[in-house]
Protein backbone atom coordinates (compact mmCIF):
# COMPACT_ATOMS: atom_id res chain seq x y z
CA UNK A 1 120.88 258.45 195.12
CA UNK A 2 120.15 258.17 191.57
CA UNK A 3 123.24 256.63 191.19
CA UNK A 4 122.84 254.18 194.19
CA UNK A 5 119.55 252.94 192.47
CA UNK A 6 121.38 252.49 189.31
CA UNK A 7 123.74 250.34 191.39
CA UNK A 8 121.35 248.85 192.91
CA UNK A 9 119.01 248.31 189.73
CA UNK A 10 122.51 247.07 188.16
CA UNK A 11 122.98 244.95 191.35
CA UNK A 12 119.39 243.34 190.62
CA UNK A 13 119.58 242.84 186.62
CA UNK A 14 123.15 240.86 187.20
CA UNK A 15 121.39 238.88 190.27
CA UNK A 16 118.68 238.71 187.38
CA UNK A 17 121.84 238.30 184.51
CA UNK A 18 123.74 235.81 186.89
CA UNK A 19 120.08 233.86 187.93
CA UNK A 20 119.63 233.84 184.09
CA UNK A 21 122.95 232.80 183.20
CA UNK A 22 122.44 229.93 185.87
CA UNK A 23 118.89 228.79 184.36
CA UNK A 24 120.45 229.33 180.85
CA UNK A 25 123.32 226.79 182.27
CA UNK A 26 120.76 224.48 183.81
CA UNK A 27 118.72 224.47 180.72
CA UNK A 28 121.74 223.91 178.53
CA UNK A 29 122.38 220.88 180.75
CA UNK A 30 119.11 219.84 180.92
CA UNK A 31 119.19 220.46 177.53
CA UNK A 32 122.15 218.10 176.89
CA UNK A 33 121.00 215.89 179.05
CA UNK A 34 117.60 216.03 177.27
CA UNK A 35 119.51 215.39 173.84
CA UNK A 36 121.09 212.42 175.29
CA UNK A 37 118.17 210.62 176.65
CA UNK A 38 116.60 211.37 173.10
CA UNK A 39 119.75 210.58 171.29
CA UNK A 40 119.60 207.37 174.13
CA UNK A 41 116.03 206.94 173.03
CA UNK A 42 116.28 206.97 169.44
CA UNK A 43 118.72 204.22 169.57
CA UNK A 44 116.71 202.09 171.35
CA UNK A 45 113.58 202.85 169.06
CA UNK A 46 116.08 201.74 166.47
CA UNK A 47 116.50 198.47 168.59
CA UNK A 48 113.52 198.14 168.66
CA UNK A 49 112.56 198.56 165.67
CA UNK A 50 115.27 196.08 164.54
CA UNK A 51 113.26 193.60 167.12
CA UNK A 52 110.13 194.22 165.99
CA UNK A 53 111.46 193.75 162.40
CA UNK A 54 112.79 190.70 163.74
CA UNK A 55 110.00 189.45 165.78
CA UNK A 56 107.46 190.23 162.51
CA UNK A 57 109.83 188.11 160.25
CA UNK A 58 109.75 185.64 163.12
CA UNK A 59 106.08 185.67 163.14
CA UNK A 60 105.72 185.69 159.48
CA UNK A 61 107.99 182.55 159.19
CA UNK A 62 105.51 180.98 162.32
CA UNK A 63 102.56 182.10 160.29
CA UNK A 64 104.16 180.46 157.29
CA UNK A 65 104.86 177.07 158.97
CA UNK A 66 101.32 177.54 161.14
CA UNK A 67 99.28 177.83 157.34
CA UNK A 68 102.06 174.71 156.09
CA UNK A 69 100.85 172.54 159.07
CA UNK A 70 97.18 173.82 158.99
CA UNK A 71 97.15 172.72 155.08
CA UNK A 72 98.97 169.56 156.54
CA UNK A 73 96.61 168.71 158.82
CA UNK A 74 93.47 169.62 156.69
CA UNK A 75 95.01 167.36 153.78
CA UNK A 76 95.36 164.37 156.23
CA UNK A 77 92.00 165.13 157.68
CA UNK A 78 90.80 164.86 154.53
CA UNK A 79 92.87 160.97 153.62
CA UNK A 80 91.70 159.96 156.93
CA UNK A 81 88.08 160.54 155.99
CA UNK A 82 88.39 159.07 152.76
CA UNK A 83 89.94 156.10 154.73
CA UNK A 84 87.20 156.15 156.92
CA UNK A 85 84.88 156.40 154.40
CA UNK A 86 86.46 153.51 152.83
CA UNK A 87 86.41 151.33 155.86
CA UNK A 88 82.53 152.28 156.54
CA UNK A 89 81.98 151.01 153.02
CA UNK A 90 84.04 147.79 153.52
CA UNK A 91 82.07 147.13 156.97
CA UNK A 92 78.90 147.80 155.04
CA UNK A 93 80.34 144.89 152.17
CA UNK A 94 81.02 143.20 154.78
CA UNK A 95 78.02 143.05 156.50
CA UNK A 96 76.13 142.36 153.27
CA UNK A 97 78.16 139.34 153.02
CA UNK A 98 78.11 138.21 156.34
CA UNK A 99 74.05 139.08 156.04
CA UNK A 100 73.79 136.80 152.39
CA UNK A 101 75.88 133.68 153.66
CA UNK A 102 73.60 134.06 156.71
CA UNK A 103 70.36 133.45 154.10
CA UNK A 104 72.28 131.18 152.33
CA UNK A 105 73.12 129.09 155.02
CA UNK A 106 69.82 129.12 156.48
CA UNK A 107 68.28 127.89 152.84
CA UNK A 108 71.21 125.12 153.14
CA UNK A 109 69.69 123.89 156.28
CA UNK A 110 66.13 124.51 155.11
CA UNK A 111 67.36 122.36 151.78
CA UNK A 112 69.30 119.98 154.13
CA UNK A 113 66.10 119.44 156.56
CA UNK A 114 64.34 118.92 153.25
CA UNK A 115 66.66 116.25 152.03
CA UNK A 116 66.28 114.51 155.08
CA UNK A 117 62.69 114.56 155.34
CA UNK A 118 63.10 112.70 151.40
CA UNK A 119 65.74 110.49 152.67
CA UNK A 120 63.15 109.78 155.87
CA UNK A 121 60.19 109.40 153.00
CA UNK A 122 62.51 107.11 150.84
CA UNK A 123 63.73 104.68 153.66
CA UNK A 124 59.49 104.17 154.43
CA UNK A 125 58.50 103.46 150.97
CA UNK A 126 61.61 101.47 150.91
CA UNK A 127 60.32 99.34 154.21
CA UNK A 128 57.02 99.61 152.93
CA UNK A 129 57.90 98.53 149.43
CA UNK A 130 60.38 95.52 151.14
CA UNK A 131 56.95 94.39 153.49
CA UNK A 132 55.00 94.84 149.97
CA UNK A 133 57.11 92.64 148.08
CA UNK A 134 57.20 89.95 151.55
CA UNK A 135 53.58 89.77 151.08
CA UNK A 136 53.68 89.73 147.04
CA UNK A 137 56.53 86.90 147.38
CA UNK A 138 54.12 85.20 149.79
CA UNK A 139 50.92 85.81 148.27
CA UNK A 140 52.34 84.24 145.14
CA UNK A 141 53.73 81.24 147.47
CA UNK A 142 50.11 80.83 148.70
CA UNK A 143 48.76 80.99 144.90
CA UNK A 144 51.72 78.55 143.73
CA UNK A 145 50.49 76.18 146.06
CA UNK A 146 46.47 77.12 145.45
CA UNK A 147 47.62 76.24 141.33
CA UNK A 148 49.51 73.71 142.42
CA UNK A 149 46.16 72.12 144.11
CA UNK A 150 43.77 73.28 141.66
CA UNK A 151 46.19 71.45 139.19
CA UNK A 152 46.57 68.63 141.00
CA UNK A 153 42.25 68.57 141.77
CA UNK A 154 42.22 69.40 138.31
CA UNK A 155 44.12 66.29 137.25
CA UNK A 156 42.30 64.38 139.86
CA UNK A 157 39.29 65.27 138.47
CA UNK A 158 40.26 64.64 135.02
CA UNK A 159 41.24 61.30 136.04
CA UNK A 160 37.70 60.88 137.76
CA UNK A 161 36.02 61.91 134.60
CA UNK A 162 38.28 59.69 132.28
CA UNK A 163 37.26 56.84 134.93
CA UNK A 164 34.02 57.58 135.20
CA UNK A 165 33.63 57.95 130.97
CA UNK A 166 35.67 54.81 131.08
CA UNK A 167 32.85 52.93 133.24
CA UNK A 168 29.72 54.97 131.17
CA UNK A 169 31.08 53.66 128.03
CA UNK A 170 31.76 49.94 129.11
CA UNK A 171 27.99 49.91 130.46
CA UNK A 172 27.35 51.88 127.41
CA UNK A 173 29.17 49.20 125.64
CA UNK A 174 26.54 46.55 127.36
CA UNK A 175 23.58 47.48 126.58
């Protein structure tokens, strides 16, 4: 009996041995396979690694360019608003200009208007000073003719009075 539970104790542990031997082989398997999905693994960490090596010297160079451009840009931001700057100040100039030949051409007209009020005032002293000279060139007509007449009375009257002393001294002369 003792014997037959030895056998069957030894029947058990190699069930248990064999079982054992089984999950040892199924854990060396799964095992190997284990090692090969880490071996599988750890080359494509190493892949990607590589790609994120890559990828970060990819973005480094895109960072590189991006801060290039970015300087770019802010440098021709910066020349267009001097430009503008420049053309806001020329507009202003401009504007100055446009806003002094405006006053200057208004004080041409206001000196223009003036010049023909004078030219206005000097063609009606000029009529008045040709009707002036009408009536001086007449007036002294009328007093050329009034001396004339006073002359010519004058001379008539001397002639009276030489007649007249004539006649007093002949009757002077008779008594």
């Amino acid at each position: 009996m003792e014997f037959r539970s030895c056998q069957d104790h030894l029947s058990v542990e190699h069930n248990k041995n064999t079982s054992s031997e089984h999950e040892q082989q199924q854990l060396r398997n799964l095992l190997q396979l284990s090692n090969e999905q880490i071996d599988k693994l750890r080359s494509d960490l190493k892949q990607s690694i590589i790609k994120t090596d890559q990828y970060e010297r990819k973005i480094d160079e895109l960072n590189s360019r991006n801060n290039l451009l970015e300087k770019k840009l802010i440098e021709t931001m910066t020349l267009i608003d001097l430009r503008n700057k420049t053309l806001i100040d020329y507009e202003q100039q401009i504007d100055k200009f446009k806003n002094d030949l405006l006053q200057k051409h208004k004080d041409i007209l206001d000196k223009q208007f003036h010049i023909d009020q004078l030219e206005q005032n000097l063609i009606n002293k000029t009529a008045e000073v040709a009707q002036l000279t009408e009536t001086l060139e007449t007036d002294l007509v009328k007093n050329q003719h009034r001396e004339k007449f006073a002359e010519d009375n004058a001379a008539k009257a001397l002639n009276d009075i030489k007649a007249l002393q004539r006649e007093v001294n002949k009757e002077n002369f008779l008594f």
